[in-house]
PDB file of N, CA and C in Angstrom:
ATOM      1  N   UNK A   1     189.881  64.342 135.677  1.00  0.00           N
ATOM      2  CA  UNK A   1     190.917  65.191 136.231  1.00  0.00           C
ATOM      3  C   UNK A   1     192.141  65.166 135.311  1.00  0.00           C
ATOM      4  N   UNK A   2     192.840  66.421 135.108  1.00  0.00           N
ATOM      5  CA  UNK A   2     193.883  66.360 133.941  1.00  0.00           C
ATOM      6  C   UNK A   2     195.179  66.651 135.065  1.00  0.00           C
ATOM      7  N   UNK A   3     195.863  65.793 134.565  1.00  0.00           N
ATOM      8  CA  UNK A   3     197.540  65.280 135.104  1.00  0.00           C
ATOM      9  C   UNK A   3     198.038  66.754 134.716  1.00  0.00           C
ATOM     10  N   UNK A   4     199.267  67.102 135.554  1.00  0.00           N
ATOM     11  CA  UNK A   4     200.275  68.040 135.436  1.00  0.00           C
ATOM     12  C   UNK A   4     200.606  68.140 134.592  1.00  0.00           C
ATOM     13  N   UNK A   5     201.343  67.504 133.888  1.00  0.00           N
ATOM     14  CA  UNK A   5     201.736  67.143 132.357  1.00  0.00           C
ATOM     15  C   UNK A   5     200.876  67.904 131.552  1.00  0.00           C
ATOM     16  N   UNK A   6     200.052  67.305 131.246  1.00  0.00           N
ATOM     17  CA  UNK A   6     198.392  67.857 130.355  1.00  0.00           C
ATOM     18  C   UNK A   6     198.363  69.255 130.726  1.00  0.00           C
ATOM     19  N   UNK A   7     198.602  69.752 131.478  1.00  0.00           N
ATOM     20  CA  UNK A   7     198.363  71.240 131.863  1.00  0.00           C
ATOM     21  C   UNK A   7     199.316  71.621 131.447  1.00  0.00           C
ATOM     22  N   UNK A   8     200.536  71.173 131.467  1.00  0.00           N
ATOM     23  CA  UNK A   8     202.370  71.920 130.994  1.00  0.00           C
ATOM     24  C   UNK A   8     202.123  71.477 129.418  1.00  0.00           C
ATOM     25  N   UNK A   9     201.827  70.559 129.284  1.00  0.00           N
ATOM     26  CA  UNK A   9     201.515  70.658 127.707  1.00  0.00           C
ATOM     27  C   UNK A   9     200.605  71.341 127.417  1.00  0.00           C
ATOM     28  N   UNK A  10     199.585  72.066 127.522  1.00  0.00           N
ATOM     29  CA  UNK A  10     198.802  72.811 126.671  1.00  0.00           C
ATOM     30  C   UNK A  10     199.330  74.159 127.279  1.00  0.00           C
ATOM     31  N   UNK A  11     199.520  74.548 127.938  1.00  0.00           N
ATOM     32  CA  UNK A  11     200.410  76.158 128.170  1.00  0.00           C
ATOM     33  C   UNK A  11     201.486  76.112 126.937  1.00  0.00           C
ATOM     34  N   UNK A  12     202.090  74.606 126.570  1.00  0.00           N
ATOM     35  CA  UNK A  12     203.286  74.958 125.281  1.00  0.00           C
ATOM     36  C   UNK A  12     202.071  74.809 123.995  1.00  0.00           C
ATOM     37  N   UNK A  13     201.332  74.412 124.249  1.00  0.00           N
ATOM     38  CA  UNK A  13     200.429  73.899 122.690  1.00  0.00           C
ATOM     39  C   UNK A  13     200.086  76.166 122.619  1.00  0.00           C
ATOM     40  N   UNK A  14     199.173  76.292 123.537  1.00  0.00           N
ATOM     41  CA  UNK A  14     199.013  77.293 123.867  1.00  0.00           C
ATOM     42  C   UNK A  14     199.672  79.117 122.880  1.00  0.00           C
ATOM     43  N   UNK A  15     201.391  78.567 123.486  1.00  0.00           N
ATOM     44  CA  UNK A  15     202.731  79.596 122.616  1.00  0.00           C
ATOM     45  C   UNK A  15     202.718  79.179 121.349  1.00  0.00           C
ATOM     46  N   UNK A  16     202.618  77.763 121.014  1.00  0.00           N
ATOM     47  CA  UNK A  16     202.629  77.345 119.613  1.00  0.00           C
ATOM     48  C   UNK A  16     201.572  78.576 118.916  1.00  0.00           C
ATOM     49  N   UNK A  17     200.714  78.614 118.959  1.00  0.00           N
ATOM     50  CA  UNK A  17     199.509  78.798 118.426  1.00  0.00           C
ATOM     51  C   UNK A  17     199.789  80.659 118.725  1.00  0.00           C
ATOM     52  N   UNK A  18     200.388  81.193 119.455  1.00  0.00           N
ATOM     53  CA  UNK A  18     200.870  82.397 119.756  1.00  0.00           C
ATOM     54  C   UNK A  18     201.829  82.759 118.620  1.00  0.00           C
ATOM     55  N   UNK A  19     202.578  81.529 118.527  1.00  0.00           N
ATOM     56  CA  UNK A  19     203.803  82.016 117.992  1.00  0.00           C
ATOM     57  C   UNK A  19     203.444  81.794 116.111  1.00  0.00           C
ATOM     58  N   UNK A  20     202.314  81.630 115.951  1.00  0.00           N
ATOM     59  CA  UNK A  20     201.911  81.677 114.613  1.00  0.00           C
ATOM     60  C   UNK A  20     201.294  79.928 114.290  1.00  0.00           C
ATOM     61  N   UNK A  21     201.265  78.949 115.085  1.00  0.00           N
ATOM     62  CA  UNK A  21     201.231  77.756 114.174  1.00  0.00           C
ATOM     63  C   UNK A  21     199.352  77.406 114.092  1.00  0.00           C
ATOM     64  N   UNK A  22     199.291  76.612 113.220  1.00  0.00           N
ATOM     65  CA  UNK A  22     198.037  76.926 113.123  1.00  0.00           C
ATOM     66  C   UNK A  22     197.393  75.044 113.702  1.00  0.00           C
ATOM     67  N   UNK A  23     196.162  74.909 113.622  1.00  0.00           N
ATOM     68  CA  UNK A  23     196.097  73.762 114.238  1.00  0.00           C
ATOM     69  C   UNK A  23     195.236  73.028 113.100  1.00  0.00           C
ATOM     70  N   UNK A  24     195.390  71.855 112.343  1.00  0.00           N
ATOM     71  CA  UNK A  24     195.042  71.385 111.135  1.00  0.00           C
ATOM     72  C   UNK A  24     193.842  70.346 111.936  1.00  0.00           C
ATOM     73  N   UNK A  25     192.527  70.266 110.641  1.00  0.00           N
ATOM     74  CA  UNK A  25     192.135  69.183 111.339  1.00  0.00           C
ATOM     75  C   UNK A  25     192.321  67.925 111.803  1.00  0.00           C
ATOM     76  N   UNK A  26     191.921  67.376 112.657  1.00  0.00           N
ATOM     77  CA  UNK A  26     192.132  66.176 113.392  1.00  0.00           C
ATOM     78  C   UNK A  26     192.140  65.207 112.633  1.00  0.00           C
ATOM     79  N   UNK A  27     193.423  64.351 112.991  1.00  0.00           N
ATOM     80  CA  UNK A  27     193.511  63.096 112.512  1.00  0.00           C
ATOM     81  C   UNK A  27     192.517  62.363 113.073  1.00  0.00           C
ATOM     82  N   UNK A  28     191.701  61.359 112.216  1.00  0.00           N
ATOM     83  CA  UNK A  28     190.961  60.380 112.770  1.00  0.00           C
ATOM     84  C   UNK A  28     191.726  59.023 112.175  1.00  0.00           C
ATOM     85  N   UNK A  29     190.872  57.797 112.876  1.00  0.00           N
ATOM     86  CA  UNK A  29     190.914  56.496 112.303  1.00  0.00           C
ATOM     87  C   UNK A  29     189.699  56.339 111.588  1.00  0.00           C
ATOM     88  N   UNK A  30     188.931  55.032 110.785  1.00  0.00           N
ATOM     89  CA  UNK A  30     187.836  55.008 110.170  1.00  0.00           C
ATOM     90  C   UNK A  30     186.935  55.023 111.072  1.00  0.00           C
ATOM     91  N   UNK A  31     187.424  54.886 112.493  1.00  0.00           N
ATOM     92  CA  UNK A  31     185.907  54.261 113.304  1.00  0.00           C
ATOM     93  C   UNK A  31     185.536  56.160 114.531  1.00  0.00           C
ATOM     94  N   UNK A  32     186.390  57.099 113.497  1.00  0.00           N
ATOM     95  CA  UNK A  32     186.105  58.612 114.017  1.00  0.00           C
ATOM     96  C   UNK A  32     187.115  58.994 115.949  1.00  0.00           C
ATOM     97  N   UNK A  33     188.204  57.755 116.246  1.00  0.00           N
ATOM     98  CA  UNK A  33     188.730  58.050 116.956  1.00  0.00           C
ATOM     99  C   UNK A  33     189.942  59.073 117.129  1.00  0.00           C
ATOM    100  N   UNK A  34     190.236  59.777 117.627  1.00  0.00           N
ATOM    101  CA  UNK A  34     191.162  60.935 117.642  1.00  0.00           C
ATOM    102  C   UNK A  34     192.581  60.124 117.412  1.00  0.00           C
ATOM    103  N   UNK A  35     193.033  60.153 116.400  1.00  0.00           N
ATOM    104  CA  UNK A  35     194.932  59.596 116.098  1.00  0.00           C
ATOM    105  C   UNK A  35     195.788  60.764 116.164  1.00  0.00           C
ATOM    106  N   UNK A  36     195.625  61.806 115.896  1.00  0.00           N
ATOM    107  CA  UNK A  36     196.429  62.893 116.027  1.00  0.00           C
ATOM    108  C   UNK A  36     195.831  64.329 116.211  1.00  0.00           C
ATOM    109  N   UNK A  37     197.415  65.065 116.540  1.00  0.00           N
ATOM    110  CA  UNK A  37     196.947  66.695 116.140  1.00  0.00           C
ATOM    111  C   UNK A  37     198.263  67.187 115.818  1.00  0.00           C
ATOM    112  N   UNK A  38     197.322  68.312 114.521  1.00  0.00           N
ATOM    113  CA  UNK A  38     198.544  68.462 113.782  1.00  0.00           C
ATOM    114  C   UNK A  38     199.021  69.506 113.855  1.00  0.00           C
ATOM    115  N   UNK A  39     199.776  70.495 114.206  1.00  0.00           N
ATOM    116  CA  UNK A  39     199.981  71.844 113.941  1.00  0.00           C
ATOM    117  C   UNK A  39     200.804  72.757 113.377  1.00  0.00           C
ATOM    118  N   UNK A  40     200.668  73.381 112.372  1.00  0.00           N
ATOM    119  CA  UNK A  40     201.790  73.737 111.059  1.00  0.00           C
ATOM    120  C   UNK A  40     202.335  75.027 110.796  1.00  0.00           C
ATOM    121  N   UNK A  41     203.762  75.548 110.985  1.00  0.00           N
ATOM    122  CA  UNK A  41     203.559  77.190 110.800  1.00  0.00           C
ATOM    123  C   UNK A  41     204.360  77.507 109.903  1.00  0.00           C
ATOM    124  N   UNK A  42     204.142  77.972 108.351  1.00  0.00           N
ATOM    125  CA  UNK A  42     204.608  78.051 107.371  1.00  0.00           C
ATOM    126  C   UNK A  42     205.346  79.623 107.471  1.00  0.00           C
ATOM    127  N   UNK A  43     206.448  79.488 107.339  1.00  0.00           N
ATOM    128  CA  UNK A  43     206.979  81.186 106.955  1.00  0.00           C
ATOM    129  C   UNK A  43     208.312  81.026 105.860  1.00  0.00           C
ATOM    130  N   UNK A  44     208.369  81.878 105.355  1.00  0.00           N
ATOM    131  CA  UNK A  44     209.395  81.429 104.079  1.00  0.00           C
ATOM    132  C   UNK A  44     208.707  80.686 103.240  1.00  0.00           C
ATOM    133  N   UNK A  45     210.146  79.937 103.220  1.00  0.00           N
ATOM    134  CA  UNK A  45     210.249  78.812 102.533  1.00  0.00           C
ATOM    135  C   UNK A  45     210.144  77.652 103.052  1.00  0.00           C
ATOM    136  N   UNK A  46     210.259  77.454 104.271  1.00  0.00           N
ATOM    137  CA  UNK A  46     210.487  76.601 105.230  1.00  0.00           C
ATOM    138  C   UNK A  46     208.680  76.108 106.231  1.00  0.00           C
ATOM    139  N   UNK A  47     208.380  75.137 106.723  1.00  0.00           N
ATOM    140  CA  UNK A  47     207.230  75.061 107.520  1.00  0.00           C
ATOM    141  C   UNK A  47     207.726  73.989 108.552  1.00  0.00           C
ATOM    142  N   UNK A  48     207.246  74.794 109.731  1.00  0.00           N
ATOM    143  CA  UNK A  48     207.449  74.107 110.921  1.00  0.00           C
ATOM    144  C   UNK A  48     206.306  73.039 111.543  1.00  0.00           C
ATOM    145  N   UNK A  49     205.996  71.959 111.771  1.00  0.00           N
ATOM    146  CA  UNK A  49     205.401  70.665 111.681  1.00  0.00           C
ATOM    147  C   UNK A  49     205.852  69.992 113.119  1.00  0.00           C
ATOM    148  N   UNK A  50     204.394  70.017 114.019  1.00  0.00           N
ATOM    149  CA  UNK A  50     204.209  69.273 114.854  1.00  0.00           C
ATOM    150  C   UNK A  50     203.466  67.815 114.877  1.00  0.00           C
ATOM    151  N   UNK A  51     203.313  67.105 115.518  1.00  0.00           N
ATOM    152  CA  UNK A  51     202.655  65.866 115.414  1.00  0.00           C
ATOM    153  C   UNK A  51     202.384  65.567 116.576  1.00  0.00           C
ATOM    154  N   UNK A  52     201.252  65.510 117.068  1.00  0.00           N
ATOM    155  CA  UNK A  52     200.865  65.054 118.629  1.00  0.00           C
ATOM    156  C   UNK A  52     199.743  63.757 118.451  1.00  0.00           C
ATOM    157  N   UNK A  53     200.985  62.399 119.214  1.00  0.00           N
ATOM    158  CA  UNK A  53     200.009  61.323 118.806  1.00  0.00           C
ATOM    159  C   UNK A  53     199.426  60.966 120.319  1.00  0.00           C
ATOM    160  N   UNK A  54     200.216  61.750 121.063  1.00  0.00           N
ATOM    161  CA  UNK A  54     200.381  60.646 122.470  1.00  0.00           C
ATOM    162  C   UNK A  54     201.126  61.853 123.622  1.00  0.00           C
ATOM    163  N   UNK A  55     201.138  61.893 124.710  1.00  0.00           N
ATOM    164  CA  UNK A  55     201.635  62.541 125.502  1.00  0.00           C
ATOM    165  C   UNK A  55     202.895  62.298 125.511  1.00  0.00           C
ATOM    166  N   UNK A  56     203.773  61.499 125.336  1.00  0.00           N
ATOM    167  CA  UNK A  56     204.755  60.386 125.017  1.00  0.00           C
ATOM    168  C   UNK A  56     205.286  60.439 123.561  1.00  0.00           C
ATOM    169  N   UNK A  57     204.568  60.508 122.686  1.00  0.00           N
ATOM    170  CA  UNK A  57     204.241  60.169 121.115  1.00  0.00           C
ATOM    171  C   UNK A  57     204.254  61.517 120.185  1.00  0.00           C
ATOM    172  N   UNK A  58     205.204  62.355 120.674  1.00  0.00           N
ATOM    173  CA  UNK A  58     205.297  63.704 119.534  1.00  0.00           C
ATOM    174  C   UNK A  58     206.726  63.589 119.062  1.00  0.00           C
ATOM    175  N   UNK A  59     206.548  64.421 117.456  1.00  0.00           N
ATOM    176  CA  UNK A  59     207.382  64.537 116.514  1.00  0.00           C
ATOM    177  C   UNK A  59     207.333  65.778 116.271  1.00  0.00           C
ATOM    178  N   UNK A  60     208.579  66.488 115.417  1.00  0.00           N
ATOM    179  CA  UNK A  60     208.391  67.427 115.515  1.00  0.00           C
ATOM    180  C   UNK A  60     209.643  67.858 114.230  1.00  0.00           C
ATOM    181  N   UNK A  61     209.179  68.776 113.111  1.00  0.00           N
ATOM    182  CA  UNK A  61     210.240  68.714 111.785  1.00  0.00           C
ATOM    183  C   UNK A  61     210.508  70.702 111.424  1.00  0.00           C
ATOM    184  N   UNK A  62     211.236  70.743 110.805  1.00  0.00           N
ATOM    185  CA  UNK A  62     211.364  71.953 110.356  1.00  0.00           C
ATOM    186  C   UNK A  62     211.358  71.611 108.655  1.00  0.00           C
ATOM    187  N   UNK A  63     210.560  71.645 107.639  1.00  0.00           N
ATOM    188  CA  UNK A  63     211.156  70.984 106.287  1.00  0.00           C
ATOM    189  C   UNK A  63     210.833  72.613 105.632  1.00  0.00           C
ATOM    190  N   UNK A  64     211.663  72.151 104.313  1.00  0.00           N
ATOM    191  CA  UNK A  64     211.856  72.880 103.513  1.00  0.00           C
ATOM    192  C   UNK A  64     211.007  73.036 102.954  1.00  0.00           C
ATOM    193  N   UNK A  65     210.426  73.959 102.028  1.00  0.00           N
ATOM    194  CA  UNK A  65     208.657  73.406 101.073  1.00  0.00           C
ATOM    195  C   UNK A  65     209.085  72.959  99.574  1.00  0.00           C
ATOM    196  N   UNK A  66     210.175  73.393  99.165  1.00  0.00           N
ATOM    197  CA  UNK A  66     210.973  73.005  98.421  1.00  0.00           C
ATOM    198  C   UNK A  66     211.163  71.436  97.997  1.00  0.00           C
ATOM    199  N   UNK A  67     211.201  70.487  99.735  1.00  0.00           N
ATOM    200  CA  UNK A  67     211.640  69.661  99.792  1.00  0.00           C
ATOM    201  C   UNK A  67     210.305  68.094  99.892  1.00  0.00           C
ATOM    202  N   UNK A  68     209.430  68.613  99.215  1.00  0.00           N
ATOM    203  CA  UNK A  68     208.245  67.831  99.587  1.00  0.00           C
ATOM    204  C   UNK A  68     207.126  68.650 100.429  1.00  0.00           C
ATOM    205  N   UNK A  69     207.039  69.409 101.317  1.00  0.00           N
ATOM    206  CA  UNK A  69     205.812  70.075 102.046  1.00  0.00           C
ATOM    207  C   UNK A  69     205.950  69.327 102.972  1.00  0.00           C
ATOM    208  N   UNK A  70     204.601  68.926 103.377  1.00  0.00           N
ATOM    209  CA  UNK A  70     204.201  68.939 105.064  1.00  0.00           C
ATOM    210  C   UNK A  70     204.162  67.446 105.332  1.00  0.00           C
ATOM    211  N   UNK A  71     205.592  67.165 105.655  1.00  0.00           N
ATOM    212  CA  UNK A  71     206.240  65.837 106.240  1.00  0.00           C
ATOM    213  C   UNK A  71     206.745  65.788 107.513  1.00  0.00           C
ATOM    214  N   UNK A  72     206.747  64.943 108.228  1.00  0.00           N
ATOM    215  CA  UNK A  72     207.736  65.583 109.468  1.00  0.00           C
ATOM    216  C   UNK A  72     209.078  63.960 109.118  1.00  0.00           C
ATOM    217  N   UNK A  73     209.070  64.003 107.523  1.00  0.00           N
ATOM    218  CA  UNK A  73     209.923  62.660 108.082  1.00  0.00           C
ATOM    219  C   UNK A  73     211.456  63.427 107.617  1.00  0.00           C
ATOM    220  N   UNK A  74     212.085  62.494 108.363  1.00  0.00           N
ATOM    221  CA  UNK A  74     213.507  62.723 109.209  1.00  0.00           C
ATOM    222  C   UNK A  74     214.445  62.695 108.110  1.00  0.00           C
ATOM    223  N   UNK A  75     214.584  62.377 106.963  1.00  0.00           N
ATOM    224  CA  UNK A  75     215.040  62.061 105.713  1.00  0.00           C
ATOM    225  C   UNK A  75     214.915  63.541 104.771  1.00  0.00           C
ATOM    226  N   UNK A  76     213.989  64.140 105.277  1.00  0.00           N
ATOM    227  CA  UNK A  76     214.329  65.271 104.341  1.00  0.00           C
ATOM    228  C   UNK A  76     214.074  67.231 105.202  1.00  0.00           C
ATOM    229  N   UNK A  77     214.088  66.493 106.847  1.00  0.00           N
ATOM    230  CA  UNK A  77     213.907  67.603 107.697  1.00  0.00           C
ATOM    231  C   UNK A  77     214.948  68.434 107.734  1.00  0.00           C
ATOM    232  N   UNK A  78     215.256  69.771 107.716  1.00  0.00           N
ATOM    233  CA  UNK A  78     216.330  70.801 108.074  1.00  0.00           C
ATOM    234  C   UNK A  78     216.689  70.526 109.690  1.00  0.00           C
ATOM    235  N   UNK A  79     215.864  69.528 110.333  1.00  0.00           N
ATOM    236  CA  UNK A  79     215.815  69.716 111.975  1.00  0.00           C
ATOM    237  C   UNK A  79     214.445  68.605 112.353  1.00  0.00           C
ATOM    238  N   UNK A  80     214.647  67.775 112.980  1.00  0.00           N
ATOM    239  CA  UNK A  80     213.178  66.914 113.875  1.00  0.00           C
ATOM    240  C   UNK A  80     214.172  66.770 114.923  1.00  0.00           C
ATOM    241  N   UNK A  81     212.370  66.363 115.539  1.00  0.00           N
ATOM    242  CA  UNK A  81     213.272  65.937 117.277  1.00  0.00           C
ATOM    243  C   UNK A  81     211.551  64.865 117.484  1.00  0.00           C
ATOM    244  N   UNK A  82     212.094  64.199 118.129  1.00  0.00           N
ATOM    245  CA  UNK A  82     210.743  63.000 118.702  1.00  0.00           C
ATOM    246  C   UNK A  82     211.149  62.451 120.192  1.00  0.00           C
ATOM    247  N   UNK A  83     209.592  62.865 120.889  1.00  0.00           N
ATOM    248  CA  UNK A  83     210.191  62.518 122.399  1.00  0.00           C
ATOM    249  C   UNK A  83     208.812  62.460 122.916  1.00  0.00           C
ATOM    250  N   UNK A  84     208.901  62.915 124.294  1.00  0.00           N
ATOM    251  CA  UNK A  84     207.782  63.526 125.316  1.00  0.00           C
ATOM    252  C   UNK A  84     207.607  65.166 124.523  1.00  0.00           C
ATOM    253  N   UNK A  85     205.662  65.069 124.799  1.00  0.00           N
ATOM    254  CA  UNK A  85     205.374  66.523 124.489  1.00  0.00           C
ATOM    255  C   UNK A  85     206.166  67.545 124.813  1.00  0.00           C
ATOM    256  N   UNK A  86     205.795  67.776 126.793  1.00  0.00           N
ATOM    257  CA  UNK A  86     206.551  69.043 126.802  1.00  0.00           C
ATOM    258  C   UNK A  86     208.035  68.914 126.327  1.00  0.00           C
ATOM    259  N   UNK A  87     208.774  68.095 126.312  1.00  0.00           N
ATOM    260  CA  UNK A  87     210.317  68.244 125.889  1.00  0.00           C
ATOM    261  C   UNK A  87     210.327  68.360 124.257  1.00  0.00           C
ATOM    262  N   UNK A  88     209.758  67.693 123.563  1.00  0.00           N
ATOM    263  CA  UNK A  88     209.764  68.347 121.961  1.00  0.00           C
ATOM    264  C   UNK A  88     208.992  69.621 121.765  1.00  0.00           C
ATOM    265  N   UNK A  89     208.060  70.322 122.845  1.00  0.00           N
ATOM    266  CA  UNK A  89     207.556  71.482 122.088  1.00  0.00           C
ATOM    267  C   UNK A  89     208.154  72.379 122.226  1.00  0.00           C
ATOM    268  N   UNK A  90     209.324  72.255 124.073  1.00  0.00           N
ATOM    269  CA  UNK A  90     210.236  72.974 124.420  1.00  0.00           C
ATOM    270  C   UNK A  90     211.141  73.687 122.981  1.00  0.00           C
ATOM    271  N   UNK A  91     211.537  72.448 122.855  1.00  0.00           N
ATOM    272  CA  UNK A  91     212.400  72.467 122.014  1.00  0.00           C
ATOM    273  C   UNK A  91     212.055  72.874 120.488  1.00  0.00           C
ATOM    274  N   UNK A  92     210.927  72.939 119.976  1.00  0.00           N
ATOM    275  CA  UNK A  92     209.741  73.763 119.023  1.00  0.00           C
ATOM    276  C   UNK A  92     210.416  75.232 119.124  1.00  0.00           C
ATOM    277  N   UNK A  93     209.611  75.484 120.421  1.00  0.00           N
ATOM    278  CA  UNK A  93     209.786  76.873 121.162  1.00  0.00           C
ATOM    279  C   UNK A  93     210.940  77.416 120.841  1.00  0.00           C
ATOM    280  N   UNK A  94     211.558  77.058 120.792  1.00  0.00           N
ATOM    281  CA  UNK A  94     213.409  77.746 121.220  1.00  0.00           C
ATOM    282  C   UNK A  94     213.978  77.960 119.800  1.00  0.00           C
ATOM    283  N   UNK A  95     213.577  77.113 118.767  1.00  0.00           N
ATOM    284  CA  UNK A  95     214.072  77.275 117.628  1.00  0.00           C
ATOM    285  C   UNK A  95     213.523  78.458 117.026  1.00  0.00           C
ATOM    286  N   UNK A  96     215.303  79.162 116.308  1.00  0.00           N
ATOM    287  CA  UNK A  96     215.233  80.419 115.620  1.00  0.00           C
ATOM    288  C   UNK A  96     213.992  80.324 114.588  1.00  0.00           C
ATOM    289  N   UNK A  97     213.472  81.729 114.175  1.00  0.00           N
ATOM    290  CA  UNK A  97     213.061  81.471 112.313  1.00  0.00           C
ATOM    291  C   UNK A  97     213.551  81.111 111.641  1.00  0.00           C
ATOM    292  N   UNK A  98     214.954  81.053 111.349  1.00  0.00           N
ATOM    293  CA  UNK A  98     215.746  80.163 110.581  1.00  0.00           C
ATOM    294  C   UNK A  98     217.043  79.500 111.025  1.00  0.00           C
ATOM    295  N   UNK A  99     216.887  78.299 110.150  1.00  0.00           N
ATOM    296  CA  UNK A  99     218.138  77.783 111.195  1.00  0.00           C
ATOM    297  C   UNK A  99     219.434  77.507 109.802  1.00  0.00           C
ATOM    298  N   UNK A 100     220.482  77.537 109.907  1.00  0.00           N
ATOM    299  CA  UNK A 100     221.793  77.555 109.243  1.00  0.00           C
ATOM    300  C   UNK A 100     222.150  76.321 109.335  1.00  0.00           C
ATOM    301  N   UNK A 101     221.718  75.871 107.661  1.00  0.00           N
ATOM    302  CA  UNK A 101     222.031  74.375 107.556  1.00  0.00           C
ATOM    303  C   UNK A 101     223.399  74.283 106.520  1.00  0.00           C
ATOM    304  N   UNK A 102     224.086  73.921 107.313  1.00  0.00           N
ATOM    305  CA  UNK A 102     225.642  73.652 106.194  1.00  0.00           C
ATOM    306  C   UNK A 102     225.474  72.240 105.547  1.00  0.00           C
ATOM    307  N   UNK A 103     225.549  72.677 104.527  1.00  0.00           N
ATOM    308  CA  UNK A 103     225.947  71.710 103.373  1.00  0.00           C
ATOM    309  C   UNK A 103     226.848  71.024 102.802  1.00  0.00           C
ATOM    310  N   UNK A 104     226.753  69.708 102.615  1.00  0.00           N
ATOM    311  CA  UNK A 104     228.666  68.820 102.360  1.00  0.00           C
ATOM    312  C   UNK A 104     228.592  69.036 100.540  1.00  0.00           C
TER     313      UNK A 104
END
């Protein structure tokens, strides 16, 4: 039986995949257990980068391609957020195509 949650998260996995992102193959471990899912939506210059480790356990980056490619680490993101699924994909969701990064 799948929890509420599990259902509100895949209705957002769901728009992801609407809204262009694509779904990379599955992370495994050596012994073929599921560690992740990845899902990536490149436009521009820029690629948007999910990470689903855990219901609990998502990350989530906007990077530059410029800036290394398909990282979601926090050191060279235009934008991450790491939380609960539905609240980081929410927050996926909502973000413009581009976002206005000021520079020091």
């Amino acid at each position: 039986m799948t929890s509420s949650a599990d259902d509100q998260s895949s209705i957002r996995l769901r728009k992801l995949v609407a809204r262009g992102f694509r779904l990379m193959p599955p992370v495994r471990d050596a012994t073929g257990e599921l560690m992740a899912l990845i899902y990536v939506r490149p436009h521009g210059d820029i690629v948007d980068v999910v990470e689903l480790r855990g219901e609990d356990d998502v990350r989530a980056a906007r990077v530059s391609q410029d800036k290394g490619g398909l990282t979601a680490n926090p050191a060279t993101a235009e934008w991450h957020v790491a939380g609960a699924a539905c609240d980081v994909l929410d927050q996926v969701l909502a973000l413009p195509d581009r976002l206005i990064v000021a520079r020091a």
